[in-house]
Protein backbone atom coordinates (compact mmCIF):
# COMPACT_ATOMS: atom_id res chain seq x y z
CA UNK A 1 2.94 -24.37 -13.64
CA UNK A 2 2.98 -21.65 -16.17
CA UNK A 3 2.62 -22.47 -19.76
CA UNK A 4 3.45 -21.12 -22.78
CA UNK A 5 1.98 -22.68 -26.11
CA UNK A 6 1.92 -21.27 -29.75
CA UNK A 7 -1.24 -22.86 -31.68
CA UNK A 8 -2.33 -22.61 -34.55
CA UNK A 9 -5.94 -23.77 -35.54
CA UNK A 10 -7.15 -24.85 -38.45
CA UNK A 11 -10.90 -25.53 -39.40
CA UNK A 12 -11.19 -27.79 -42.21
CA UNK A 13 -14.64 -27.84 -44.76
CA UNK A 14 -15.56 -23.95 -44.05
CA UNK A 15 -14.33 -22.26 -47.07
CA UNK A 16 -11.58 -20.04 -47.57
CA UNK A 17 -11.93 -17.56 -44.79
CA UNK A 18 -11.29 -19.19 -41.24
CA UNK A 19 -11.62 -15.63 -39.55
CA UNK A 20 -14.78 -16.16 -37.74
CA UNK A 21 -13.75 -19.40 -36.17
CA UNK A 22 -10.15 -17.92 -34.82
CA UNK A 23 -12.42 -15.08 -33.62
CA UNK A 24 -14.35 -17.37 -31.66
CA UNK A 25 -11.03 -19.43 -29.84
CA UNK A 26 -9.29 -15.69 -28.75
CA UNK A 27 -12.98 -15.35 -26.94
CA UNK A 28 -12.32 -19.02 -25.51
CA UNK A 29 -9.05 -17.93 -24.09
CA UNK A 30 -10.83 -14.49 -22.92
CA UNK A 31 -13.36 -16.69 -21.19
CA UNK A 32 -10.14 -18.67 -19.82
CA UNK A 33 -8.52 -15.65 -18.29
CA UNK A 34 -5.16 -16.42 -20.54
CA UNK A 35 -2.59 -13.97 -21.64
CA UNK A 36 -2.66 -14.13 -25.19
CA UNK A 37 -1.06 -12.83 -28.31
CA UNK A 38 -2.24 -13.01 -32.30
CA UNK A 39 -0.32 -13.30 -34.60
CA UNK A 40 -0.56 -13.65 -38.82
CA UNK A 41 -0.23 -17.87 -37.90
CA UNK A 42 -1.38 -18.55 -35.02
CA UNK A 43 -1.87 -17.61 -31.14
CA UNK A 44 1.16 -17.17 -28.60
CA UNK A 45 -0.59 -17.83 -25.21
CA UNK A 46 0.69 -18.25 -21.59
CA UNK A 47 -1.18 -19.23 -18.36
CA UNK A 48 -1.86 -22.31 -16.32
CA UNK A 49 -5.11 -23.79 -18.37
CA UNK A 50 -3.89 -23.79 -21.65
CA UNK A 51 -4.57 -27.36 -22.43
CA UNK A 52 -7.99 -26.85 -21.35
CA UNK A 53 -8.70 -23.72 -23.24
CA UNK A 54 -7.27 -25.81 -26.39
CA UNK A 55 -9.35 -28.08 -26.02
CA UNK A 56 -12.18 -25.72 -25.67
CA UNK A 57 -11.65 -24.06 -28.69
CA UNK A 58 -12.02 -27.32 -30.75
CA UNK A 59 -15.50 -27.99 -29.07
CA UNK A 60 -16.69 -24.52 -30.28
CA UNK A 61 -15.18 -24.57 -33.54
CA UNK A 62 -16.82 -28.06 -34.01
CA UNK A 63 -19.93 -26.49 -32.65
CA UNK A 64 -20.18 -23.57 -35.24
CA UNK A 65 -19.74 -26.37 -38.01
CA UNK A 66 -16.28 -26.92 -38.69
CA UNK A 67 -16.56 -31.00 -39.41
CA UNK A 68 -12.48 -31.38 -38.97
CA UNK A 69 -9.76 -29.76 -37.40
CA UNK A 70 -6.10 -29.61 -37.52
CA UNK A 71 -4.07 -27.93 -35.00
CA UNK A 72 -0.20 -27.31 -34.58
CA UNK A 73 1.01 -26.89 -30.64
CA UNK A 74 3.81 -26.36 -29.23
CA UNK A 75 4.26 -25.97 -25.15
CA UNK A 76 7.29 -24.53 -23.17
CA UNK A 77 6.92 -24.94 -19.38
CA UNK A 78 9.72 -23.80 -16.55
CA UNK A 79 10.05 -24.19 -13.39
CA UNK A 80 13.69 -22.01 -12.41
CA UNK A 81 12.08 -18.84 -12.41
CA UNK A 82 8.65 -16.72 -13.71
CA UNK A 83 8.90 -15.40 -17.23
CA UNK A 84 6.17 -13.65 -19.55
CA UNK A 85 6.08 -13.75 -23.46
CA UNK A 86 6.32 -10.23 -23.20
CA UNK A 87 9.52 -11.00 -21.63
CA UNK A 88 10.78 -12.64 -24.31
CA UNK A 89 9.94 -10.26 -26.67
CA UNK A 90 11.45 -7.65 -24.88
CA UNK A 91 14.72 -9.25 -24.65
CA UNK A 92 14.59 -9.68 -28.26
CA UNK A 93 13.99 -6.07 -28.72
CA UNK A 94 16.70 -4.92 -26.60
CA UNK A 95 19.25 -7.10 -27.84
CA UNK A 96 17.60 -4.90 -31.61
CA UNK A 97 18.43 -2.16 -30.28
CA UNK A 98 21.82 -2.58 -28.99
CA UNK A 99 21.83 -4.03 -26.03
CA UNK A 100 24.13 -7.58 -26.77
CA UNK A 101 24.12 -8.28 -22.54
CA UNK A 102 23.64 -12.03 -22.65
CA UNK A 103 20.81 -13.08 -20.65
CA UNK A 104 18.35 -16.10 -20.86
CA UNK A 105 15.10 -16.01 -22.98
């Protein structure tokens, strides 16, 4: 089953800048083989091992010395038919640009 998730991590007792650590989770999910998207709050990813990759990220961010964590997930799974967040996005877009067809996101 394909997932999509938006997370946001959060390492807790390192400072100010968290760059480094959110650096190190996008080369979890490269590791993972996930689709994945930045953004200014977070990560939109998609794939089948999400939960795993999560869960990854934590270990490493513990590793390089971030004592606490907080994280904000939120999953979307279907099963009628295969869709991409780049799917989604596009729909948005078109619907931007003109295009008012209705159609499922």
């Amino acid at each position: 089953m394909k997932v999509h998730a938006d997370l946001c991590l959060i390492p807790l007792g390192v400072g100010v800048s968290v760059g480094t650590y959110i650096a190190e989770c996008q080369r979890v999910l490269d590791e993972a083989g996930l689709e994945y998207l930045l953004h200014a709050y977070g990560t939109n990813i998609e794939g089948d091992r999400v939960m795993a990759a999560v869960k990854r990220c934590h270990e490493r961010v513990h590793a390089m010395g971030a004592p606490r964590i907080s994280t904000s997930l939120k999953l979307g799974t279907r099963t009628d038919r295969a869709q991409s967040l780049q799917d989604k996005i596009d729909s948005v877009q078109r619907k931007l640009n003109g295009n008012n067809k209705q159609e499922t996101v």
